[in-house]
C-alpha atoms as a PDB file:
ATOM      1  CA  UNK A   1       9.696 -10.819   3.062  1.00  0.00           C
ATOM      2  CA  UNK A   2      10.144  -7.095   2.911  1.00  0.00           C
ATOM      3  CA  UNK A   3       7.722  -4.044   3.534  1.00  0.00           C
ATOM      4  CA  UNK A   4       8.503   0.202   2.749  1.00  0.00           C
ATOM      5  CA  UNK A   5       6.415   2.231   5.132  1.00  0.00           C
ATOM      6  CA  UNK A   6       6.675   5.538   3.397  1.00  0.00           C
ATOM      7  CA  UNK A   7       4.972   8.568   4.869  1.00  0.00           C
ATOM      8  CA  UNK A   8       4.507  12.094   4.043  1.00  0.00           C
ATOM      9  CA  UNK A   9       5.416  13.875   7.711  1.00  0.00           C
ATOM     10  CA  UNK A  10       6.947  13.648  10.716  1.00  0.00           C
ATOM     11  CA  UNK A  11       3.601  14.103  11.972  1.00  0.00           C
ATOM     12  CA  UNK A  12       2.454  11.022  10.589  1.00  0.00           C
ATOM     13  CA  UNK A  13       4.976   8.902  12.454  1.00  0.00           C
ATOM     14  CA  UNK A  14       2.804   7.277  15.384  1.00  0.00           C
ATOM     15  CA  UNK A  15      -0.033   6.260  13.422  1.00  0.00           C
ATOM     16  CA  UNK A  16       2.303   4.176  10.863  1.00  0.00           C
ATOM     17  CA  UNK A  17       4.325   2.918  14.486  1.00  0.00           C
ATOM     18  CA  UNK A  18       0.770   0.913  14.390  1.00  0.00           C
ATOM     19  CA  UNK A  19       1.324  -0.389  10.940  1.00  0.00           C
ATOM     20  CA  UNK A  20       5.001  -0.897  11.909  1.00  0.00           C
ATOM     21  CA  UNK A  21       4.034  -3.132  14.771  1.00  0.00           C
ATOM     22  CA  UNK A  22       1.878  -5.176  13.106  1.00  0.00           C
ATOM     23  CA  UNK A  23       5.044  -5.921  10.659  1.00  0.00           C
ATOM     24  CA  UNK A  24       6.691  -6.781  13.289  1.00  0.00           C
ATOM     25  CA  UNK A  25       4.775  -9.184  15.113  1.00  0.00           C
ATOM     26  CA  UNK A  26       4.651 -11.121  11.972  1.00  0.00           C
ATOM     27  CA  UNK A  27       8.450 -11.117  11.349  1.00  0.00           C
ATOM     28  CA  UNK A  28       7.970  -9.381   7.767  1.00  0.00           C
ATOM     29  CA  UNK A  29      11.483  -7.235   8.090  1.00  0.00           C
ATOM     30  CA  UNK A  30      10.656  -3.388   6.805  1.00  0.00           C
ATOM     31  CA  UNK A  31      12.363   0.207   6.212  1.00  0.00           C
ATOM     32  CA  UNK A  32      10.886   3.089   6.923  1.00  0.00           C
ATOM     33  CA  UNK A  33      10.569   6.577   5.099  1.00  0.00           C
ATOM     34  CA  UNK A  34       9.468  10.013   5.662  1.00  0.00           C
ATOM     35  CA  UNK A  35       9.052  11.692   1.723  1.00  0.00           C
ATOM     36  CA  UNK A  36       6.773  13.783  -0.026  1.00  0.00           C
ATOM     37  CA  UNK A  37       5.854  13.955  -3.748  1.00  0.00           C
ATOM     38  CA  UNK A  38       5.791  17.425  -3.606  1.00  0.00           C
ATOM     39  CA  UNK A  39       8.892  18.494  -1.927  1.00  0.00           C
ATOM     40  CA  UNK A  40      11.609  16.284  -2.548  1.00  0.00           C
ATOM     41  CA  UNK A  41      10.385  14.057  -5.930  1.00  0.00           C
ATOM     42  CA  UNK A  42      13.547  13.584  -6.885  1.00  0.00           C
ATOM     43  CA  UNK A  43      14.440  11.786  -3.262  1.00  0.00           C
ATOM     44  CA  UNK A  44      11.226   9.360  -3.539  1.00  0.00           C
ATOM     45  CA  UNK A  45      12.321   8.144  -6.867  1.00  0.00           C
ATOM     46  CA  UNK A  46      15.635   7.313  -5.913  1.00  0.00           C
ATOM     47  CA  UNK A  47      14.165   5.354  -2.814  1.00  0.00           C
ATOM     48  CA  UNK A  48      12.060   3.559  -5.143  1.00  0.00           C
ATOM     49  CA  UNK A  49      14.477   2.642  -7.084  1.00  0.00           C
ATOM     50  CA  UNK A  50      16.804   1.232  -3.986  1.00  0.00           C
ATOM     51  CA  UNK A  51      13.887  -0.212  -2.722  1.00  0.00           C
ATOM     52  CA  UNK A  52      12.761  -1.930  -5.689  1.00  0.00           C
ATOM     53  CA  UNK A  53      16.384  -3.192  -6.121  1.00  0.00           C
ATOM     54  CA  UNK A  54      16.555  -4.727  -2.236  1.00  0.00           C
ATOM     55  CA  UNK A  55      13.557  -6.815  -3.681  1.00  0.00           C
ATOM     56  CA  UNK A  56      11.008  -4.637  -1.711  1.00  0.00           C
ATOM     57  CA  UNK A  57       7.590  -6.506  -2.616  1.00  0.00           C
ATOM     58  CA  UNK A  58       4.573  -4.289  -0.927  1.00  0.00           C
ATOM     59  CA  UNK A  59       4.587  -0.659   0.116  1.00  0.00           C
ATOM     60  CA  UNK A  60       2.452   0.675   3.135  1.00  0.00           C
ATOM     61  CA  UNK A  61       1.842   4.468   1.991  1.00  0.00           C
ATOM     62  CA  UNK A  62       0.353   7.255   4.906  1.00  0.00           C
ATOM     63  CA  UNK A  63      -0.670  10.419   3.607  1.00  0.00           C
ATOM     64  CA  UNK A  64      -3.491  13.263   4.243  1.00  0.00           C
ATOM     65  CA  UNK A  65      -4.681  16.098   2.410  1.00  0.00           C
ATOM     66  CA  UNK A  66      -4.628  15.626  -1.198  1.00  0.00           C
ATOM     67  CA  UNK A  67      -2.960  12.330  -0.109  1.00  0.00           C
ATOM     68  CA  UNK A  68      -0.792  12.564  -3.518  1.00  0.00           C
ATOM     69  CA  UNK A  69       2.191  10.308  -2.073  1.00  0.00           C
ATOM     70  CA  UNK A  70       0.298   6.615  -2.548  1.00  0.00           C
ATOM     71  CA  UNK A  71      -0.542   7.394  -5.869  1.00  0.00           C
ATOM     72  CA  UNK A  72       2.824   8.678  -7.110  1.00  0.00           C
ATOM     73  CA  UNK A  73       4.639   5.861  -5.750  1.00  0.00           C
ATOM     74  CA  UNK A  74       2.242   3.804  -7.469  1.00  0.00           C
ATOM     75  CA  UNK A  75       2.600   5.473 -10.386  1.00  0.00           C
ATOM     76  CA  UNK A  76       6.663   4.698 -10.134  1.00  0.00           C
ATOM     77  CA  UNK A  77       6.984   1.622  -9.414  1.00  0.00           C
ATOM     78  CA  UNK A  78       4.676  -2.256 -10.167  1.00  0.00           C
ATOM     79  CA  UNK A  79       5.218  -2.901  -6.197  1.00  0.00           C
ATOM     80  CA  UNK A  80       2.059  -3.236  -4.696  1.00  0.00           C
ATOM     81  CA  UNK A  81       0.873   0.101  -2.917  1.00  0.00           C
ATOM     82  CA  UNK A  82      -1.823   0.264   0.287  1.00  0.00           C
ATOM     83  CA  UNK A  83      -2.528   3.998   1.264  1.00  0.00           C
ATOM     84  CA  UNK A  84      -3.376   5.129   4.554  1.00  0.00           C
ATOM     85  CA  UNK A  85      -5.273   7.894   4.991  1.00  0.00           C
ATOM     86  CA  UNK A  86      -4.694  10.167   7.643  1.00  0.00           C
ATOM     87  CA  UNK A  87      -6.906  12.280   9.129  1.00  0.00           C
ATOM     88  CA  UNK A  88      -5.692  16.168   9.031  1.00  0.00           C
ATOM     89  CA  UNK A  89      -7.054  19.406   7.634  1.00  0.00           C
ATOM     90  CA  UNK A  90     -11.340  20.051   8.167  1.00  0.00           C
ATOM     91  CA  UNK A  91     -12.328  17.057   6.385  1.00  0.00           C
ATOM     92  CA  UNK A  92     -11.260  14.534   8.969  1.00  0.00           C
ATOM     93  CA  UNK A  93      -8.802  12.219   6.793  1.00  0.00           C
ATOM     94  CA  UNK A  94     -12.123  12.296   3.999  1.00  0.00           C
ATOM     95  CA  UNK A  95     -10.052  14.422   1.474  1.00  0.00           C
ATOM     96  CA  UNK A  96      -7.372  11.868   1.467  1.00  0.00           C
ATOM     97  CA  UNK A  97      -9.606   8.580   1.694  1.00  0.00           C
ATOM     98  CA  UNK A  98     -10.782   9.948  -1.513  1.00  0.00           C
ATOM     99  CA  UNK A  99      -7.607  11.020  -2.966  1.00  0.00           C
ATOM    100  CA  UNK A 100      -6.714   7.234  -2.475  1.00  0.00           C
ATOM    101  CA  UNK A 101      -9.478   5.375  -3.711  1.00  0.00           C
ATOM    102  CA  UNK A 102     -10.430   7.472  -6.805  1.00  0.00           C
ATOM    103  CA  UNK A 103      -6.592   6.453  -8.388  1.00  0.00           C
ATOM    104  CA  UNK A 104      -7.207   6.561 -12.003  1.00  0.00           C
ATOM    105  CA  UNK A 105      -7.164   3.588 -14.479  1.00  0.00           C
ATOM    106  CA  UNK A 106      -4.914   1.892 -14.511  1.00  0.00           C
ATOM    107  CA  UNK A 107      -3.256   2.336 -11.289  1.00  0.00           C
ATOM    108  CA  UNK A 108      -4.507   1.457  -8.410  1.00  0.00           C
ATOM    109  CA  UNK A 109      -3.731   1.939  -5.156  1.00  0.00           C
ATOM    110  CA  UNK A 110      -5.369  -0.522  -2.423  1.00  0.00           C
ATOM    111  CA  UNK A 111      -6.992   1.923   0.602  1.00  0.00           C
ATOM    112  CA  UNK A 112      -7.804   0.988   4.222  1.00  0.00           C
ATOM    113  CA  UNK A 113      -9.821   3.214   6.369  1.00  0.00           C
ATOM    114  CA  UNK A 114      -9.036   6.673   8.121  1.00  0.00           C
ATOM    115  CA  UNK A 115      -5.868   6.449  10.365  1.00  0.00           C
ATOM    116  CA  UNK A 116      -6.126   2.906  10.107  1.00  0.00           C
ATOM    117  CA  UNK A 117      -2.073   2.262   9.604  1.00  0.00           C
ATOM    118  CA  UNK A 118      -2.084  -1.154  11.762  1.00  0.00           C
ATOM    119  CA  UNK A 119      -5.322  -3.198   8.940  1.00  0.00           C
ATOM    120  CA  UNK A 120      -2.853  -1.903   6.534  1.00  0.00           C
ATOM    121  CA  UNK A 121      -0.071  -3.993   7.802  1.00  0.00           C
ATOM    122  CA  UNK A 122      -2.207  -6.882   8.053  1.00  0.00           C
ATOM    123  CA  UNK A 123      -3.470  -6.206   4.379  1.00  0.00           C
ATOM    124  CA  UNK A 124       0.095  -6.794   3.892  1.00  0.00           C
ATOM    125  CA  UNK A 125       0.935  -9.610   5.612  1.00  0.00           C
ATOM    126  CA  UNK A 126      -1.569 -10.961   3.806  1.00  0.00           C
ATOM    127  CA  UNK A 127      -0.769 -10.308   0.508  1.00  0.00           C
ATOM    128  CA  UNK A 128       2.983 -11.781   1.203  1.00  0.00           C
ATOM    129  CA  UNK A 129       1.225 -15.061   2.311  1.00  0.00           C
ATOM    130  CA  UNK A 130       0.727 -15.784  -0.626  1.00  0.00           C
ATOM    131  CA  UNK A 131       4.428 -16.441  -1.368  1.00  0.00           C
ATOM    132  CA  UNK A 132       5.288 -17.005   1.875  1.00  0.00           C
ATOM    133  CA  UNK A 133       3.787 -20.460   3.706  1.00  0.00           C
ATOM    134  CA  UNK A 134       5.581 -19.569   6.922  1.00  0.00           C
ATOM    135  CA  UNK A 135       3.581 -16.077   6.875  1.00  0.00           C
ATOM    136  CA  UNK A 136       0.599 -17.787   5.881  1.00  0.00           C
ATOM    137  CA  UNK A 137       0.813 -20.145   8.986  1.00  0.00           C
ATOM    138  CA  UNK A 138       1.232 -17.838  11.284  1.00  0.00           C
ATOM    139  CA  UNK A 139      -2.007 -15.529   9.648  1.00  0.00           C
ATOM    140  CA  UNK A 140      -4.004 -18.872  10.267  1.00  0.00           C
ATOM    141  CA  UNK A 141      -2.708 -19.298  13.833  1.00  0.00           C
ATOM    142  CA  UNK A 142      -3.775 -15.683  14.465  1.00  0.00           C
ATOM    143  CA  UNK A 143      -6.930 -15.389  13.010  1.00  0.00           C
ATOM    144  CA  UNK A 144      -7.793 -18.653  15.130  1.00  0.00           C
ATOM    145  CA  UNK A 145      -6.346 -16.997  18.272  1.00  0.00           C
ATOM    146  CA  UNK A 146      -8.546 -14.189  17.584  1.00  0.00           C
ATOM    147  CA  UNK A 147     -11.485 -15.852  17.054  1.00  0.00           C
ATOM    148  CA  UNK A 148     -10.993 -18.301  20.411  1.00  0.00           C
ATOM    149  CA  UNK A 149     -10.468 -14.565  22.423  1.00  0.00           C
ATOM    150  CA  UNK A 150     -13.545 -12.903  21.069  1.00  0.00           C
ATOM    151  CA  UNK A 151     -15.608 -15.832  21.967  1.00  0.00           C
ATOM    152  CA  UNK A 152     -14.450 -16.507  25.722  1.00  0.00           C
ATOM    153  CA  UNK A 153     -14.799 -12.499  26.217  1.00  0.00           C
ATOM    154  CA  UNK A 154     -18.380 -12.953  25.007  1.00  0.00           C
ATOM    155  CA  UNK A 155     -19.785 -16.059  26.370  1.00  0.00           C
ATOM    156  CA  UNK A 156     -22.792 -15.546  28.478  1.00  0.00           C
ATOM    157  CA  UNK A 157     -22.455 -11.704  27.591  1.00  0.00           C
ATOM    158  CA  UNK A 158     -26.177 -11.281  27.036  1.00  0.00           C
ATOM    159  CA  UNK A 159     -28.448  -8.498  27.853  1.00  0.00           C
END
């Protein structure tokens, strides 16, 4: 199981630490990347390329503004791409949700929600259950661990 984080600043860094720990607590092993589309292109191919060749199989993208750097790397490469939007400029991370979602046909990058680096770990996680039963497993223990916590917090927690 591997995982890119790729992000467009320094800046960036402790909102994809969330999506990094998430990774991590599943045992999916990952690399991590600061790039830009815009300022050194020629770098984010050739990582794409290296990654692709160390059998790389989903890419966790962060990005504000425009948010350009999902979509490029999407448009490089068939590895599956989630962008994170990140929340900088005046529009509150709005410009870049957009950027995101509104890929043209036919490449698509899959979005989570504003700053929201650690749902798009688990969005991976999930997607390398499906090849993974050991993954899978431990998604199913998880989810049930969750749901067993949110129920004991609640009980009786009526108004």
């Amino acid at each position: 199981m591997k995982a890119a984080i790729i992000y467009g600043s320094k800046s960036d860094a402790p909102l994809m630490k969330k999506a990094a720990g998430v990774l991590a607590d599943f045992g999916v092993s990952y690399t991590s990347h600061i790039l830009s589309a815009h300022r050194v292109p020629e770098l984010l191919e050739e990582t794409l390329q290296t990654l692709e060749a160390a059998g790389t199989e989903v890419i966790i993208a962060g990005a504000g503004l425009a948010a350009h750097l999902p979509g490029v790397i999407a448009s490089r490469t068939l590895i599956p791409v989630i962008g994170v939007p990140v929340a900088s400029g005046g529009l509150g991370g709005l410009d870049a949700l957009l950027s995101i979602v509104q890929m043209p046909r036919p490449i698509p990058v899959a979005a989570v929600g504003i700053d929201n680096g650690a749902n798009a770990a688990y969005l991976a996680c999930q997607i390398l259950a499906l090849k993974y039963p050991e993954l899978r497993k431990k998604l199913v223990d998880f989810r049930t661990k969750m749901k067993a916590d949110f129920q004991k917090e609640n009980e009786g927690a009526v108004l």
